[in-house]
C-alpha atoms as a PDB file:
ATOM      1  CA  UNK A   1       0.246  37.368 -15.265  1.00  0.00           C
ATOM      2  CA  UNK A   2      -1.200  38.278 -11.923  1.00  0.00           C
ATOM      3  CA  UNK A   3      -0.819  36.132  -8.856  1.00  0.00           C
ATOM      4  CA  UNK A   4      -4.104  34.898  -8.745  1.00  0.00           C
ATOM      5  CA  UNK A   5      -4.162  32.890 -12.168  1.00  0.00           C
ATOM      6  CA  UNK A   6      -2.635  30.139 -10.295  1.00  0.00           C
ATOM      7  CA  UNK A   7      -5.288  30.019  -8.056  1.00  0.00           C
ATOM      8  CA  UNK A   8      -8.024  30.344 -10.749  1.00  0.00           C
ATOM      9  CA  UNK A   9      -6.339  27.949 -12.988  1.00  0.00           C
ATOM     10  CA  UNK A  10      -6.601  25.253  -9.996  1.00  0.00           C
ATOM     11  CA  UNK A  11      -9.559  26.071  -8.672  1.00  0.00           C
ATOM     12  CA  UNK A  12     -11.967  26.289 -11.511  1.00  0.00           C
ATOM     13  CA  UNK A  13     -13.724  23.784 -13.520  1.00  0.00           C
ATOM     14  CA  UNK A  14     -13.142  24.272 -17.283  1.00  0.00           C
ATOM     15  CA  UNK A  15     -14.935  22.868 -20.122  1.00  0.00           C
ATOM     16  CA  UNK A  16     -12.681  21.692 -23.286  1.00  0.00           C
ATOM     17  CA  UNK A  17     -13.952  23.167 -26.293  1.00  0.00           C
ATOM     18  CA  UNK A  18     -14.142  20.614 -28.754  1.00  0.00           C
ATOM     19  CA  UNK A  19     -16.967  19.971 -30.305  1.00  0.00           C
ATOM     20  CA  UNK A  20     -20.529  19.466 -28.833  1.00  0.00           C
ATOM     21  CA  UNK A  21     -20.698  16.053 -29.688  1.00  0.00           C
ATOM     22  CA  UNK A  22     -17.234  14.976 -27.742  1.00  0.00           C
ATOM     23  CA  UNK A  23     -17.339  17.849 -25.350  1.00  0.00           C
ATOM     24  CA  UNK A  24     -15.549  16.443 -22.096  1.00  0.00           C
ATOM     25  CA  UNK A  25     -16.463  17.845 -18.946  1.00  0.00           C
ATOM     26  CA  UNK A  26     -13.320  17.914 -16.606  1.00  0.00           C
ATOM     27  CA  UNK A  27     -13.399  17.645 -12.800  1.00  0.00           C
ATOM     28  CA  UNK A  28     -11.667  20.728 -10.825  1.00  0.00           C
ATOM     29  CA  UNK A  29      -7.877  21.702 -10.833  1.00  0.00           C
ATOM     30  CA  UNK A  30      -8.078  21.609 -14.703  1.00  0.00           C
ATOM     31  CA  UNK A  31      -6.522  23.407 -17.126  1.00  0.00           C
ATOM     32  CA  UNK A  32      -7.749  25.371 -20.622  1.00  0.00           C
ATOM     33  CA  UNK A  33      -7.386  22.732 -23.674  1.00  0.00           C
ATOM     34  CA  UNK A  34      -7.486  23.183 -27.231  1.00  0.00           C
ATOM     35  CA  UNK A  35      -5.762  26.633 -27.280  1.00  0.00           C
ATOM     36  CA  UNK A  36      -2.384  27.549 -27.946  1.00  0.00           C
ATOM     37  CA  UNK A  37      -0.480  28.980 -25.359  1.00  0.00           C
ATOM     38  CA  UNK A  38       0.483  32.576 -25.396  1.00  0.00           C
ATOM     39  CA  UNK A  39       3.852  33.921 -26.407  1.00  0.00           C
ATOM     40  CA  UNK A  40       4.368  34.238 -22.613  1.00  0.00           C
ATOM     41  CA  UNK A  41       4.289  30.825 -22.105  1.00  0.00           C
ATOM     42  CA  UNK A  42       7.527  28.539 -22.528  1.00  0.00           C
ATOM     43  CA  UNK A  43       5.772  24.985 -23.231  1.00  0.00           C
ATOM     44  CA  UNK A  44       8.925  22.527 -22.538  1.00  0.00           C
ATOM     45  CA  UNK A  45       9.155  20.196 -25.089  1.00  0.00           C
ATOM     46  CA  UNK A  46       8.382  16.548 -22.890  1.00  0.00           C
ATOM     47  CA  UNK A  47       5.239  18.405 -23.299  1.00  0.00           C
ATOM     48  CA  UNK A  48       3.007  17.408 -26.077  1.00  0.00           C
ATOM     49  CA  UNK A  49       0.877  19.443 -28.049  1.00  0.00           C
ATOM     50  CA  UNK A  50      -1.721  19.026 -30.817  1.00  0.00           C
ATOM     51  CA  UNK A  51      -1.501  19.462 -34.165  1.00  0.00           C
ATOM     52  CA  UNK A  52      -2.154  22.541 -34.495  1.00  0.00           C
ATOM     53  CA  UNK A  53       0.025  23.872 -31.541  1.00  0.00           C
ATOM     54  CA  UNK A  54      -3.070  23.568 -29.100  1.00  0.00           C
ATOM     55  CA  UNK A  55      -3.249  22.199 -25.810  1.00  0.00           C
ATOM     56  CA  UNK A  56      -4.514  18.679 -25.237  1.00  0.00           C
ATOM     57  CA  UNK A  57      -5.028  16.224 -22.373  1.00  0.00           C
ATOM     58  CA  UNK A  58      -1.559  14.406 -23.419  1.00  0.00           C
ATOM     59  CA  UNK A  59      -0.175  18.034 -22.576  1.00  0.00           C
ATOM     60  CA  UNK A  60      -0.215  17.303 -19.000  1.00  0.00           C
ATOM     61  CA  UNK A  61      -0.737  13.878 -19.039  1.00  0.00           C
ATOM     62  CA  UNK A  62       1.099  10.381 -19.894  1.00  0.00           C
ATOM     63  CA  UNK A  63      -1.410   8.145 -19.409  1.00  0.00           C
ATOM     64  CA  UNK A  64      -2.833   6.476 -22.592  1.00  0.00           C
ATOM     65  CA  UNK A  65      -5.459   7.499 -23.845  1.00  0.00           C
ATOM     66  CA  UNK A  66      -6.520   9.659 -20.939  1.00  0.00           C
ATOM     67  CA  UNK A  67      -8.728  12.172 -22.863  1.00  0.00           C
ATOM     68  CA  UNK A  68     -11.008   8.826 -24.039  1.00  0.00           C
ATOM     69  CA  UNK A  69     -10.904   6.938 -20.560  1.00  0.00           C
ATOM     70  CA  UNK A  70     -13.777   8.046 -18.354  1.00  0.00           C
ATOM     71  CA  UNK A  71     -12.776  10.251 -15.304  1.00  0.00           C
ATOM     72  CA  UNK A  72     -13.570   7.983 -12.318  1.00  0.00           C
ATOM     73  CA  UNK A  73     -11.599   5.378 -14.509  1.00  0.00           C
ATOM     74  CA  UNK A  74      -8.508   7.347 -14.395  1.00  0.00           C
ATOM     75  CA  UNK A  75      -5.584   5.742 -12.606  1.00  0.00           C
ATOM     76  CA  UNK A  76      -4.183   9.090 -10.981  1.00  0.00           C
ATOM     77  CA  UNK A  77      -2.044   7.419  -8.624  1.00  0.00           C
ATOM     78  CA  UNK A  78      -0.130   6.062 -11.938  1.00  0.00           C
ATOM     79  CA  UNK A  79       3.442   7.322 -12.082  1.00  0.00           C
ATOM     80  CA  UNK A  80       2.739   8.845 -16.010  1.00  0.00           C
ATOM     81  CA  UNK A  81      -0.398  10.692 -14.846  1.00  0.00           C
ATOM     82  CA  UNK A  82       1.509  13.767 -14.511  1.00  0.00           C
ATOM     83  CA  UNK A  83       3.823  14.223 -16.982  1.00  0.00           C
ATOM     84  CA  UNK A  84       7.171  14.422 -14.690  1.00  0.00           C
ATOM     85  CA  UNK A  85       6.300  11.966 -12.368  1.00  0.00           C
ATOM     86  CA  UNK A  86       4.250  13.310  -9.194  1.00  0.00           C
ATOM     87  CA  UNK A  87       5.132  16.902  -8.321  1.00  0.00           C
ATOM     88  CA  UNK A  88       4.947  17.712  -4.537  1.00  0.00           C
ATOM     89  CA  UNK A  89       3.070  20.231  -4.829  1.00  0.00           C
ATOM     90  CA  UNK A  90       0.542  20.874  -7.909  1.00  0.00           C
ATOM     91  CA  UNK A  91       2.017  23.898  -9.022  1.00  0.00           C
ATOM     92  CA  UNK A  92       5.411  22.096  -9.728  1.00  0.00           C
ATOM     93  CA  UNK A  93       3.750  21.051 -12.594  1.00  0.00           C
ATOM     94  CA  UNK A  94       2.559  24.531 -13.473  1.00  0.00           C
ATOM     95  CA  UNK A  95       5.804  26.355 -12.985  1.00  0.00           C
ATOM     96  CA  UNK A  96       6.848  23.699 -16.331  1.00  0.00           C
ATOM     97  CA  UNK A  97       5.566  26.297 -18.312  1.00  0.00           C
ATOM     98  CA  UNK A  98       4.684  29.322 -16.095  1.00  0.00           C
ATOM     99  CA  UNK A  99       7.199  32.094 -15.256  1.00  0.00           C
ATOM    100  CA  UNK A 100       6.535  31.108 -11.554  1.00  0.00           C
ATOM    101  CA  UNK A 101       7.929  34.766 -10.522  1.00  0.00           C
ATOM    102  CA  UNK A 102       5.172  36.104 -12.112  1.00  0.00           C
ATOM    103  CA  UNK A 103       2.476  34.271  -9.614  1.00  0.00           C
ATOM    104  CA  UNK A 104       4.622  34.847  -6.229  1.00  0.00           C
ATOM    105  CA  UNK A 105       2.971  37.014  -3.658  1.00  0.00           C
ATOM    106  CA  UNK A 106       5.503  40.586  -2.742  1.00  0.00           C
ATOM    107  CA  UNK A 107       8.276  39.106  -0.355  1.00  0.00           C
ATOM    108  CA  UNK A 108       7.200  40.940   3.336  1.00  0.00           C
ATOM    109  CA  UNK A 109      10.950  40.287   4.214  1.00  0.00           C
ATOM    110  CA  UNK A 110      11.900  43.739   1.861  1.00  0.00           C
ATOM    111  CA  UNK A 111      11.703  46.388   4.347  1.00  0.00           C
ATOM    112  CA  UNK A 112      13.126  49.222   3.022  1.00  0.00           C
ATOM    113  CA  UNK A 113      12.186  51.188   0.109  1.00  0.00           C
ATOM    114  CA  UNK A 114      14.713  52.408  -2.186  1.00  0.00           C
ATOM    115  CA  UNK A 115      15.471  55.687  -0.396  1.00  0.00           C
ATOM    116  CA  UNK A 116      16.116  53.577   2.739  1.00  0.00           C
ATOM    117  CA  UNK A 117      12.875  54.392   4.670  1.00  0.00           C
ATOM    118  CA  UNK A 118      10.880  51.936   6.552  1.00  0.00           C
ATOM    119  CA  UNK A 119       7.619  50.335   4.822  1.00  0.00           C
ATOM    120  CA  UNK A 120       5.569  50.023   7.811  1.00  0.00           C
ATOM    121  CA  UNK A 121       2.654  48.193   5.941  1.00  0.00           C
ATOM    122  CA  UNK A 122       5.113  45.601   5.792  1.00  0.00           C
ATOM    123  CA  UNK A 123       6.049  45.301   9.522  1.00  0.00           C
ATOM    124  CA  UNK A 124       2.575  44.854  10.477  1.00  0.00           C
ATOM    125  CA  UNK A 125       2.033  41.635   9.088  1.00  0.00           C
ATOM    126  CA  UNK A 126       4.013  40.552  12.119  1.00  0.00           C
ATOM    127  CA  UNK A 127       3.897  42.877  14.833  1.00  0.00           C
ATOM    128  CA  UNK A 128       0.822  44.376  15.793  1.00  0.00           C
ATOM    129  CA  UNK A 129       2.291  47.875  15.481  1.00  0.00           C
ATOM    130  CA  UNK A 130       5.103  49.185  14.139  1.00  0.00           C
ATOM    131  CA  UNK A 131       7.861  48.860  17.154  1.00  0.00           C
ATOM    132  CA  UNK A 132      10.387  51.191  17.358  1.00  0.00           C
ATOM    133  CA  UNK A 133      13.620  49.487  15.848  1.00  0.00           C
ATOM    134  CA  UNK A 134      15.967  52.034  18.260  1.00  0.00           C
ATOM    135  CA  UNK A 135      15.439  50.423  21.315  1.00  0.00           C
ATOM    136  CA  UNK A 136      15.435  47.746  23.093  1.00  0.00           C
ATOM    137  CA  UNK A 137      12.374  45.362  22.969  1.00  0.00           C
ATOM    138  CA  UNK A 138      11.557  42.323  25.130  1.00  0.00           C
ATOM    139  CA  UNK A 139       9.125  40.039  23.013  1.00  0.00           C
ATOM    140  CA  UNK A 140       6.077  41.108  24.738  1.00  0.00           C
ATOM    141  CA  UNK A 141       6.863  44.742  23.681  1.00  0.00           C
ATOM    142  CA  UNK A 142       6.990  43.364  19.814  1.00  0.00           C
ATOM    143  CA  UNK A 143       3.886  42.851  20.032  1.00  0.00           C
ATOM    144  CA  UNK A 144       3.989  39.481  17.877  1.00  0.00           C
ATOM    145  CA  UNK A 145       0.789  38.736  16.056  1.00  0.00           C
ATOM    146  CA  UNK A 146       1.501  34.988  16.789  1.00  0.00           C
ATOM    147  CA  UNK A 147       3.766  33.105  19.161  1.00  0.00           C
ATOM    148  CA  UNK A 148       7.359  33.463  18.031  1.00  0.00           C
ATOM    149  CA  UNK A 149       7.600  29.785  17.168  1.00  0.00           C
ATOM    150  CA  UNK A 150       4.427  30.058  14.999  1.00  0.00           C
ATOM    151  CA  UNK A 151       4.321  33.549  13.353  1.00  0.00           C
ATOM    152  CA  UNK A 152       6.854  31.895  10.837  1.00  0.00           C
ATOM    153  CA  UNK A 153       3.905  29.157   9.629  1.00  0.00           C
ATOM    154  CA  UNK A 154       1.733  32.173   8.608  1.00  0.00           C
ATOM    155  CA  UNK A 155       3.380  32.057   5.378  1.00  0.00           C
ATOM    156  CA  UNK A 156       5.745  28.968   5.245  1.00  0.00           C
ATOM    157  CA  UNK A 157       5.987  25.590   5.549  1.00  0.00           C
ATOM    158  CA  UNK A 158       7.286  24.032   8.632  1.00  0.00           C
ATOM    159  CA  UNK A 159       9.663  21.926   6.561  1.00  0.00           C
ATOM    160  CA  UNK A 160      11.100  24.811   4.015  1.00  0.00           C
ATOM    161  CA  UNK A 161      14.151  23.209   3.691  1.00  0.00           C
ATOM    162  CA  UNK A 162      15.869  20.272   4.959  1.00  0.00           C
ATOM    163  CA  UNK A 163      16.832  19.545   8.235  1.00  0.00           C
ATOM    164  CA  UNK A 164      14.076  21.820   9.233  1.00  0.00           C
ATOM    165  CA  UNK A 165      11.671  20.258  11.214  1.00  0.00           C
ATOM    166  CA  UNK A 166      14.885  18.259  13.103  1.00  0.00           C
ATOM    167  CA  UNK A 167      16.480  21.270  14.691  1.00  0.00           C
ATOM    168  CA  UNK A 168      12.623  22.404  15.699  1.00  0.00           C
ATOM    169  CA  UNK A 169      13.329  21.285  19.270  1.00  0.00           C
ATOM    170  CA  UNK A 170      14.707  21.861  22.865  1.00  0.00           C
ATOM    171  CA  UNK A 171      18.582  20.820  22.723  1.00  0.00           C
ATOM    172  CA  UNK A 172      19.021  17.124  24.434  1.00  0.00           C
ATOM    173  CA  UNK A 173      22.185  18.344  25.977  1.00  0.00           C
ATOM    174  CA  UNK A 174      22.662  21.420  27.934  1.00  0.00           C
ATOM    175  CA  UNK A 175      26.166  21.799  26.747  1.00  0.00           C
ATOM    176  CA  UNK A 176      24.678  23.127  23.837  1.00  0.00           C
ATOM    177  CA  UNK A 177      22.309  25.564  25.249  1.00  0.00           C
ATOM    178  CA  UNK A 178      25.351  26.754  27.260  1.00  0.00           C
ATOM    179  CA  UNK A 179      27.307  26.943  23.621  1.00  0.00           C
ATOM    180  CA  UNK A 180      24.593  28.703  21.775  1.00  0.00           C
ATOM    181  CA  UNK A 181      24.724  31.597  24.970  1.00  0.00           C
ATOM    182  CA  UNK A 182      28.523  31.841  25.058  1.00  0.00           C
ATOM    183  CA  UNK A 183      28.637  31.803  21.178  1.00  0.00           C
ATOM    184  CA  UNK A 184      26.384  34.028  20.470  1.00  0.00           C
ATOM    185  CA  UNK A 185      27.243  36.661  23.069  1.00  0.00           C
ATOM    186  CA  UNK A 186      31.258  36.296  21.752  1.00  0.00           C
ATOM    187  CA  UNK A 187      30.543  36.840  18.115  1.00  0.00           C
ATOM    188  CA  UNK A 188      27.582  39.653  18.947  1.00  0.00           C
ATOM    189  CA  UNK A 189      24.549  38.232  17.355  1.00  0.00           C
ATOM    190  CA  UNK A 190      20.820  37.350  18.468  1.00  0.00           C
ATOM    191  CA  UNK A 191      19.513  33.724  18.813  1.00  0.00           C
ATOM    192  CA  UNK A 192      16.247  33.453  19.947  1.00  0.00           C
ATOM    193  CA  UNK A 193      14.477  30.086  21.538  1.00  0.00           C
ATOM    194  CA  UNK A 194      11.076  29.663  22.544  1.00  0.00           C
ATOM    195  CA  UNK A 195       9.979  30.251  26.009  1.00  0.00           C
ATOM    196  CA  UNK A 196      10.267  26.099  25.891  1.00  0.00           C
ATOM    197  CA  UNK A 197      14.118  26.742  25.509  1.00  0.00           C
ATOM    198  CA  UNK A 198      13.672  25.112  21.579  1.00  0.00           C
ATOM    199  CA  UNK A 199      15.307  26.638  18.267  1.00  0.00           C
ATOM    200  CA  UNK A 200      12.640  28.002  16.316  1.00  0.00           C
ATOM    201  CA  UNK A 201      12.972  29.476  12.450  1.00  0.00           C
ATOM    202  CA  UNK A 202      14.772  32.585  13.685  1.00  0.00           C
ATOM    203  CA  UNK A 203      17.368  30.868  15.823  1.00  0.00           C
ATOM    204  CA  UNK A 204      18.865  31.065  12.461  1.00  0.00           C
ATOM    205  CA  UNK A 205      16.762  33.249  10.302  1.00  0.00           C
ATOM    206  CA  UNK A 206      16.633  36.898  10.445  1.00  0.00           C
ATOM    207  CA  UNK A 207      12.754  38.763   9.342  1.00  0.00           C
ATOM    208  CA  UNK A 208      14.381  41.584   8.612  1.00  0.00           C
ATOM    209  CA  UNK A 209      16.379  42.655   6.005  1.00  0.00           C
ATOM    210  CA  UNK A 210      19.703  43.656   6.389  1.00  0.00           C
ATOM    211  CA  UNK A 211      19.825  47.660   7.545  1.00  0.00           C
ATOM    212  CA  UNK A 212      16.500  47.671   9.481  1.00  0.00           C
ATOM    213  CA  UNK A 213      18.008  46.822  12.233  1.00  0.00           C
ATOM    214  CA  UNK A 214      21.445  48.968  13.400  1.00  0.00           C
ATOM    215  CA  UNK A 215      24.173  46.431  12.564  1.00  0.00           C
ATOM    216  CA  UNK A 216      26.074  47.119  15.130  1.00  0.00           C
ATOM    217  CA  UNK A 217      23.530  45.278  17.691  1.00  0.00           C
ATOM    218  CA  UNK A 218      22.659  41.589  18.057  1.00  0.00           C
ATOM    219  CA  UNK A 219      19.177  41.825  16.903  1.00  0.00           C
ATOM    220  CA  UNK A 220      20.536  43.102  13.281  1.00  0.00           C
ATOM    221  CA  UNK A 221      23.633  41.413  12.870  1.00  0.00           C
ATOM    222  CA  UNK A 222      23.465  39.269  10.049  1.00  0.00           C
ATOM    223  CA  UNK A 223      24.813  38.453   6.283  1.00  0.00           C
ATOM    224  CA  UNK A 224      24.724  41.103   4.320  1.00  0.00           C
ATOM    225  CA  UNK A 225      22.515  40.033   0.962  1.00  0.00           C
ATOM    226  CA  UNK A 226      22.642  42.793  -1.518  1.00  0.00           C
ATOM    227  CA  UNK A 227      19.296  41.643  -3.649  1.00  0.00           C
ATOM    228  CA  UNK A 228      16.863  39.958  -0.912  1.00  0.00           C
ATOM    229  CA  UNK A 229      14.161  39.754  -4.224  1.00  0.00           C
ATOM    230  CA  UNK A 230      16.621  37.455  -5.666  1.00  0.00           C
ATOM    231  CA  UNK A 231      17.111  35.159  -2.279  1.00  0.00           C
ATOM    232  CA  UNK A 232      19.387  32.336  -2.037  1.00  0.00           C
ATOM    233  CA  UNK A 233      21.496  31.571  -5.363  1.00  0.00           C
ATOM    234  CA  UNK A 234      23.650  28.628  -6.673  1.00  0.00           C
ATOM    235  CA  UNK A 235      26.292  28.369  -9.213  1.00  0.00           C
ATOM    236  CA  UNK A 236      26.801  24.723 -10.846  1.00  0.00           C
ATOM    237  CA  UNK A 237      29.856  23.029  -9.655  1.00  0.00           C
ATOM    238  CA  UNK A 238      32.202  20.067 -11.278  1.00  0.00           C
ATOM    239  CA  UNK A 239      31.369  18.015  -8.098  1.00  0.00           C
ATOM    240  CA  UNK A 240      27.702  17.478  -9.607  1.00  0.00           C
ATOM    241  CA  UNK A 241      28.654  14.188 -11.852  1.00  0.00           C
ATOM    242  CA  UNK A 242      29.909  12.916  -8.635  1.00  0.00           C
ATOM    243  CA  UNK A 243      27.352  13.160  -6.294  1.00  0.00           C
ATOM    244  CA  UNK A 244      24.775  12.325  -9.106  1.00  0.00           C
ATOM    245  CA  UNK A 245      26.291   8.805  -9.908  1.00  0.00           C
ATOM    246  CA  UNK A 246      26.951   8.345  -6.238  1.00  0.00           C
ATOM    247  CA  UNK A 247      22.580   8.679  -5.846  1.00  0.00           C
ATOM    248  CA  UNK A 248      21.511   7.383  -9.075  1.00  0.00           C
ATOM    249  CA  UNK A 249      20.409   3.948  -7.811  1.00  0.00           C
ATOM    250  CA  UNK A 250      19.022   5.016  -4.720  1.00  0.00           C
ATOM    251  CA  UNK A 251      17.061   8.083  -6.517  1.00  0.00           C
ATOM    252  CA  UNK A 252      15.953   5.677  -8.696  1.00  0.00           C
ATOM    253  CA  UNK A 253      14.561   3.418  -6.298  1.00  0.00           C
ATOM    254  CA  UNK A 254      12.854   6.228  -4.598  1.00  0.00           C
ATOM    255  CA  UNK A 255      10.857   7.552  -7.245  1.00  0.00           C
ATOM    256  CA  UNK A 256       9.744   4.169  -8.511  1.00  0.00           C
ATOM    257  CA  UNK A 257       8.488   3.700  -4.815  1.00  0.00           C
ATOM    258  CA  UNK A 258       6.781   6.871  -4.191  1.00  0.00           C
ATOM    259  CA  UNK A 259       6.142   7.122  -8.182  1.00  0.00           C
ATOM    260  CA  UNK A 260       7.864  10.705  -8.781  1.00  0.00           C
ATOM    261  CA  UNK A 261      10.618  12.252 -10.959  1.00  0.00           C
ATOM    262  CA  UNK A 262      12.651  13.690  -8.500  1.00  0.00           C
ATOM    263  CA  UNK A 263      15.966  14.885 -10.360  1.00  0.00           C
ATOM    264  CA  UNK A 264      19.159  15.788  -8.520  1.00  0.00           C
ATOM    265  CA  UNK A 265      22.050  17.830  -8.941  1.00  0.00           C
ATOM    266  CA  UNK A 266      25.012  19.225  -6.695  1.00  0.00           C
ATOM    267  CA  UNK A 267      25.298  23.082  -6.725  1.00  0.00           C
ATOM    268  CA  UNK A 268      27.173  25.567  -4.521  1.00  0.00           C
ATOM    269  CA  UNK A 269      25.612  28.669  -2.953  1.00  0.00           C
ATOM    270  CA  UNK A 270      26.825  31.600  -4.245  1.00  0.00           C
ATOM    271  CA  UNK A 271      24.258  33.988  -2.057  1.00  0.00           C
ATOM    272  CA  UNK A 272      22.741  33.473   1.193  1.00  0.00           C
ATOM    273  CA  UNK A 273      19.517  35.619   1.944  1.00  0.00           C
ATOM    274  CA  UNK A 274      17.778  36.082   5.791  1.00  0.00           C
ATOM    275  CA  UNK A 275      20.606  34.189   7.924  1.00  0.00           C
ATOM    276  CA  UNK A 276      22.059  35.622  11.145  1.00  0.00           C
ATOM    277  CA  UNK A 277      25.701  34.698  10.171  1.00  0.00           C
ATOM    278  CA  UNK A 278      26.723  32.295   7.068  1.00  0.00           C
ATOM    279  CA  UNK A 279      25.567  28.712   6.930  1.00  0.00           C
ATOM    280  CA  UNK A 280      27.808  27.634   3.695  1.00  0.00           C
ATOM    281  CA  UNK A 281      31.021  27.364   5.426  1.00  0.00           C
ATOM    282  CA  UNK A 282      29.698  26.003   9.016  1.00  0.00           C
ATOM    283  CA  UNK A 283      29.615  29.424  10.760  1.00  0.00           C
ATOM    284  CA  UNK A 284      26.200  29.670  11.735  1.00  0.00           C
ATOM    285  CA  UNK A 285      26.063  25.682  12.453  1.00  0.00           C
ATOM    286  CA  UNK A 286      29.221  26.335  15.235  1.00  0.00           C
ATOM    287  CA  UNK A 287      26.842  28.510  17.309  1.00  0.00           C
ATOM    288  CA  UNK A 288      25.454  25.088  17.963  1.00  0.00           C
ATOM    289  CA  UNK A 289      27.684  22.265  17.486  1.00  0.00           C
ATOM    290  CA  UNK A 290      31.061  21.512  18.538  1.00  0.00           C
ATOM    291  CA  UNK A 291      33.040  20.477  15.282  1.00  0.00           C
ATOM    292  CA  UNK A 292      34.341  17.803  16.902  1.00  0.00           C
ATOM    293  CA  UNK A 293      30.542  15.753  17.751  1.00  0.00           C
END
C-alpha cells in the first residue's frame, strides 16, 4: 500500500455504490463503501460491517442512522460520529484498520546505508550541500536550509511529544544556561540553542544517526540505537493498573468534555532513538536541571 493512499483516501470524493435509486453522494475525506476490505486489511471488530462483510457508513460511524440522515444534518461534533471518539488527527481513525507503516514517508534520520556509506540525498533535505562531517563546522558553514530552530517544523510538529513546546524557550535563570555549558562540556556532548540563547529540538535531539558523526566528538555523541527504523520502543509494565485507576476519573472527565476516546496506559521504554544522551533515567534532563529544584 503506497504512501499516497492515505492522501487519496482523504482527499477524494467517493460515490457509494448502491443502487441508483439510493445512491448517496458523500462530501470529501470519505471512504469506499459497500466493498469488503482486502485480506490486507485488519477491520477491528468495534467496527461494524454489513451483511455481507462490506463496508457501510456504521463502519466508521456511531451515529444513528447516519447513512439515512442528510449530510448538512449530520451532528459531526457528536462524540459517536467517529467510531472511537474524536481522533486528533484523521488518520487515527485510519491507522484502526491500516498497517500505518505501510503509508509513512522513508525516515531522512537513516543516514547510512548498509555498507556504512553516507546517503547524501538524505543530508540535503537539511543542509544545502553535503558538509563535510570531518571537520569542524560553525552553523553558517552547515549551510541550514532553515533557521536551526525551524528546520525541525519541516517535517514535525512543534508539539511531538509532551513537554515539547514548554522547554521551547530561553532559560528564566542563568544558572541554568551556566549548567547546560559546564554539563555539557564535562560529559563531552553538543547542545545547541538558538542565537536567542533558547533550547530548540536538538538541544536534545540528535539528526543524525548514530556513526555519522565520529563518536568521539560532541557533535556525535549520543545513544547508541541499533534499529533507528524501529524508533522509540516500550515494554508493558505491572505499574500500568496503577497509574490507570489513579486517571480513570479524570480521563473520563476529559473525553466527555472534549468528546474523545483517549485511552491510557503506563509503559516503560525499552529503546530510545535520536537523543544526545538517555532521557529514561534523568541523564539528559541533568544537563539542565539541578535534581534538587
Amino acid at each position: 500500500m503506497p504512501y499516497l493512499f492515505c492522501l487519496l483516501t482523504l482527499a477524494t470524493l467517493f460515490i457509494s455504490p448502491l443502487k441508483a435509486a439510493d445512491k448517496i453522494e458523500l462530501p470529501p475525506l470519505h471512504h469506499l463503501v459497500g466493498i469488503k476490505p482486502s485480506d490486507a486489511i485488519k477491520v477491528p471488530d468495534k467496527f461494524k460491517l454489513g451483511d455481507e462483510g462490506e463496508l457501510i457508513c456504521a463502519t466508521c460511524h456511531g451515529l444513528k442512522d447516519i447513512d439515512k440522515t442528510e449530510v448538512d444534518k449530520v451532528d459531526t461534533t457528536a462524540a459517536d460520529f467517529l467510531v472511537g471518539g474524536h481522533y486528533r488527527n484523521l488518520t487515527g481513525l485510519c491507522y484502526q484498520c491500516h498497517d500505518e507503516k505501510k503509508t509513512q514517508r522513508e525516515n531522512i534520520h537513516i543516514l547510512l546505508d548498509e555498507q556504512g556509506e553516507i546517503k547524501k540525498k538524505q543530508c540535503t533535505y537539511c543542509h544545502e550541500e553535503v558538509p563535510d562531517r570531518d571537520k569542524k563546522l560553525s552553523v553558517a558553514e552547515l549551510k541550514l536550509r532553515l533557521p536551526m530552530q525551524s528546520l525541525c517544523y519541516g517535517c514535525h510538529l512543534k508539539d511531538p511529544h509532551f513537554n515539547a513546546v514548554e522547554h521551547q524557550v530561553k532559560p528564566a535563570q542563568k544558572e541554568m544556561l551556566e549548567r547546560i555549558k559546564k554539563h555539557s562540556s564535562e560529559l563531552g556532548i553538543l547542545v545547541p540553542l538558538s542565537d536567542k540563547q533558547e533550547v530548540i529540538c536538538v538541544s536534545c535531539h540528535t539528526p543524525h544517526q548514530y556513526g555519522v558523526i565520529d563518536p568521539e566528538k560532541p557533535a556525535g555523541k549520543q545513544v547508541i540505537n541499533d534499529d533507528l527504523a524501529e524508533g522509540v520502543t516500550y515494554k508493558a509494565h505491572p505499574w500500568d493498573q496503577v497509574f490507570t485507576a489513579d486517571k480513570a476519573d479524570r480521563l473520563a472527565e476529559f473525553n466527555q468534555q472534549h468528546k474523545m476516546n483517549v485511552e491510557f496506559s503506563y509503559q516503560r521504554i525499552v529503546q530510545e532513538a535520536l537523543l544526545r544522551l538517555p532521557a529514561k533515567d534523568g541523564q539528559l534532563c541533568l544537563v539542565c536541571h539541578d535534581s534538587k529544584d
